[in-house]
Protein backbone atom coordinates (compact mmCIF):
# COMPACT_ATOMS: atom_id res chain seq x y z
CA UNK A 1 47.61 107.74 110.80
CA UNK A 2 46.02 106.71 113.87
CA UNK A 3 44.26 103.71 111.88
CA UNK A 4 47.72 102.62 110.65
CA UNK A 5 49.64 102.69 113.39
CA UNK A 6 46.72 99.89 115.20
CA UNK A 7 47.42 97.33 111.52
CA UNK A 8 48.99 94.10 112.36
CA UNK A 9 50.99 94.44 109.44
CA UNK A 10 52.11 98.47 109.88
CA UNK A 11 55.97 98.01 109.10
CA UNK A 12 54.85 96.35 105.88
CA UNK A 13 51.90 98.41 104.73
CA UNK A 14 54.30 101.85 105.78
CA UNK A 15 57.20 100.87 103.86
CA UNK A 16 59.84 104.02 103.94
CA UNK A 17 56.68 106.40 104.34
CA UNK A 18 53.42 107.60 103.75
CA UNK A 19 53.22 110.37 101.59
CA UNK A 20 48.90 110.33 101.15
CA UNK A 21 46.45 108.56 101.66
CA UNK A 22 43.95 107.62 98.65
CA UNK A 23 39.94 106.55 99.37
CA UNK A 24 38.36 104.75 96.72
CA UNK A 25 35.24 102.94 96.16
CA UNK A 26 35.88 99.15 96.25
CA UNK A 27 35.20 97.32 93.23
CA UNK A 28 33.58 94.74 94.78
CA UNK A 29 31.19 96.88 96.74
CA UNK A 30 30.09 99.98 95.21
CA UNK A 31 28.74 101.25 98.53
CA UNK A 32 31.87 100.75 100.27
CA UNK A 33 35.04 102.31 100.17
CA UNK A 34 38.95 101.34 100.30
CA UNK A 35 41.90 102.95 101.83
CA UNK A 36 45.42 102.76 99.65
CA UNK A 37 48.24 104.22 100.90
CA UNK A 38 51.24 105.89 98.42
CA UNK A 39 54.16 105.39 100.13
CA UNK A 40 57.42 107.85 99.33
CA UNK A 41 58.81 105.69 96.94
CA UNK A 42 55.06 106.13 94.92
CA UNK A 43 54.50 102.41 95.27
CA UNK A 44 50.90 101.88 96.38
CA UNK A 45 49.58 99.16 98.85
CA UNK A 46 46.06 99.00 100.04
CA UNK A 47 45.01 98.15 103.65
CA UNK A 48 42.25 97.81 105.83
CA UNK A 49 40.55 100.04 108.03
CA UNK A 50 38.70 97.35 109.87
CA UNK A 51 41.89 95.03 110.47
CA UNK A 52 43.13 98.37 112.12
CA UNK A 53 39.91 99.10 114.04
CA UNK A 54 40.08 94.97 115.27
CA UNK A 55 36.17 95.13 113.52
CA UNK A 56 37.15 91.78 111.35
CA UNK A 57 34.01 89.19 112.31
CA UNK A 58 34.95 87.34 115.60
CA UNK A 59 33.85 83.98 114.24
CA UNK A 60 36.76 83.55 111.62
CA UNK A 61 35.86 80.08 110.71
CA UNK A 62 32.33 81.21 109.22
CA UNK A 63 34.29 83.70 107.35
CA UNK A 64 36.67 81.36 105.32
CA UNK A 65 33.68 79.40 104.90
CA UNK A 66 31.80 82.23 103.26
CA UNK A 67 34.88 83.13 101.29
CA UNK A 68 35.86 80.01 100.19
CA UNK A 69 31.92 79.48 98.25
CA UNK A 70 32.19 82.66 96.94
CA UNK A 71 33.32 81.58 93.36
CA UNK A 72 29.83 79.31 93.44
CA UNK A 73 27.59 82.62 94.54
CA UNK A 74 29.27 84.11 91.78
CA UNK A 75 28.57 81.29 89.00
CA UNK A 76 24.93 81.54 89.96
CA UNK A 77 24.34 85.29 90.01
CA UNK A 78 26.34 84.90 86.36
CA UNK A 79 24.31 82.01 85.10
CA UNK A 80 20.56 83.85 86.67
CA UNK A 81 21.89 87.36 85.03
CA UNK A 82 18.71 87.55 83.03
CA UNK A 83 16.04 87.18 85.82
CA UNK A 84 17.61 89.68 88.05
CA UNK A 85 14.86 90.34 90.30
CA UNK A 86 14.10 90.21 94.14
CA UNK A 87 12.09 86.94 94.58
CA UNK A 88 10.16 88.88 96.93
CA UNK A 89 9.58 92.45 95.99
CA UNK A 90 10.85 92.02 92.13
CA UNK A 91 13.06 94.93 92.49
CA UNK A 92 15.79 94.99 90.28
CA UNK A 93 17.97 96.95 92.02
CA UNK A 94 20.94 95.13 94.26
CA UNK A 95 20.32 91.99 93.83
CA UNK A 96 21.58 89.50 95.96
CA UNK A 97 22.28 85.52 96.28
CA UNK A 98 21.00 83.96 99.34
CA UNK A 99 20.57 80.93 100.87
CA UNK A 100 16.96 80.04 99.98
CA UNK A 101 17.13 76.59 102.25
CA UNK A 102 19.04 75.18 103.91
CA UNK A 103 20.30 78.39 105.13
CA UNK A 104 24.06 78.78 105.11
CA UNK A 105 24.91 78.66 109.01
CA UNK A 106 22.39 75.45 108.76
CA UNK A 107 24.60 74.02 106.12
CA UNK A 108 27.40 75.04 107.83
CA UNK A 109 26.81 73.86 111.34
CA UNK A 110 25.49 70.21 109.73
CA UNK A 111 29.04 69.87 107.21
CA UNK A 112 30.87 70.49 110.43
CA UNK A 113 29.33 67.66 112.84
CA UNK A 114 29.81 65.35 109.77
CA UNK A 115 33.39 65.32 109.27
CA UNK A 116 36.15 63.97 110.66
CA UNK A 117 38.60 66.46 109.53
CA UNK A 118 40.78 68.56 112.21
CA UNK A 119 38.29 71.69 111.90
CA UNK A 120 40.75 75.10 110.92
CA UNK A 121 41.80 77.29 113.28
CA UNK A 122 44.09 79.72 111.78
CA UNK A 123 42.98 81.44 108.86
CA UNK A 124 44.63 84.30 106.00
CA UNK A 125 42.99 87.36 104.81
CA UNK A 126 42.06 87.87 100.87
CA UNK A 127 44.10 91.23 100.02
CA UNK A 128 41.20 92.32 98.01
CA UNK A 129 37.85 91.91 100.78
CA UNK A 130 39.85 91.01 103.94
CA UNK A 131 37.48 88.42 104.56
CA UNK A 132 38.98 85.16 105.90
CA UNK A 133 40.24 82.65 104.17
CA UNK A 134 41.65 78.56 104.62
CA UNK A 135 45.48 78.33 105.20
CA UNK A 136 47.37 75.63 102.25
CA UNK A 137 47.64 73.34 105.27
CA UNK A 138 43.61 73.39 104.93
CA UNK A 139 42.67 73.41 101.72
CA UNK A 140 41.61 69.68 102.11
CA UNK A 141 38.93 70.98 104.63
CA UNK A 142 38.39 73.74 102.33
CA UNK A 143 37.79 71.29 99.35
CA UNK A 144 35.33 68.96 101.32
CA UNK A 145 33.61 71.81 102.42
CA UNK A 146 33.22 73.80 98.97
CA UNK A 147 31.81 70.48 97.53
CA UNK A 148 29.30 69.58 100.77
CA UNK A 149 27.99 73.32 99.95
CA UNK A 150 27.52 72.64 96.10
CA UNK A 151 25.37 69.63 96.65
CA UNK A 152 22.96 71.22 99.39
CA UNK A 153 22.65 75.22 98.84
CA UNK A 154 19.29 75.80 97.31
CA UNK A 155 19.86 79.75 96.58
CA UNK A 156 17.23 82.63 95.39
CA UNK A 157 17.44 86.29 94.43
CA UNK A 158 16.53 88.44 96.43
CA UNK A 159 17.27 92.60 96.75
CA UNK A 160 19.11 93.95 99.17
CA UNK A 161 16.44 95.26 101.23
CA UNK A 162 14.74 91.86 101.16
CA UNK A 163 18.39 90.02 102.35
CA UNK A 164 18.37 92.16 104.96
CA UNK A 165 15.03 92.04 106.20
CA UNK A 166 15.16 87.84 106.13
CA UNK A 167 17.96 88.39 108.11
């Protein structure tokens, strides 16, 4: 209750009452768990325990940006789903995308001192991960941006144990 009380959005996510709380795994993240709350009227609605602990990443840009690429990780892990294995330590366990070179804040950093666009400063949350995400009024940064990644991001497979270790 404590959590809930610190959410941005508590009116909303409380409704007319809490009658449990509900911890799941997240479907996105197997090692990571969700909170959903079922209201009184048995309606469900899901929130965030790190929104509510004010543990969201500070630099929010970065995050939409990450977010907003997501679908592309995604394509490549789908279209690689055969060779599966850590570049590195060929473990086939966990296997991540990464940013083989240039590495993402590199390709980051270098999109943002080439364009002229107004850079975002106010971003949503995706109701699934909570990451970041661009704002309508931004999707034409947000489109630019998506396509400056496509053309440069050189990826490779690596575990998780390996992503972390690169750092």
């Amino acid at each position: 209750m404590d959590l809930i009380n610190n959410h941005p959005e508590k009116n909303d996510k409380i409704g007319n009452g809490i009658k449990k709380f509900i911890i799941e795994i997240n479907r996105l993240n197997h090692k990571a768990y969700h909170i959903n709350i079922l209201r009184n009227d048995d309606s469900i609605i899901d929130f965030s325990w790190k929104v509510c602990a004010g543990c969201l990443k500070p630099n929010s840009l970065l995050s939409a940006m990450r977010h907003s690429i997501s679908k592309q990780i995604i394509k490549y892990k789908k279209k690689n789903k055969s060779k599966l294995i850590c570049k590195y330590c060929s473990s086939k366990e966990n296997i991540h995308v990464d940013h083989k070179y240039p590495s993402f804040k590199k390709i980051s950093t270098d999109y943002i001192k080439s364009i002229k666009l107004k850079i975002p400063n106010r971003f949503g949350s995706d109701a699934k991960t909570y990451q970041h995400t661009f704002t309508l009024e931004d999707q034409e940064f947000k489109n630019e941006w998506n396509s400056y990644h496509k053309k440069h991001a050189i990826y490779q497979l690596l575990c998780e144990t390996c992503n972390i270790k690169k750092g």
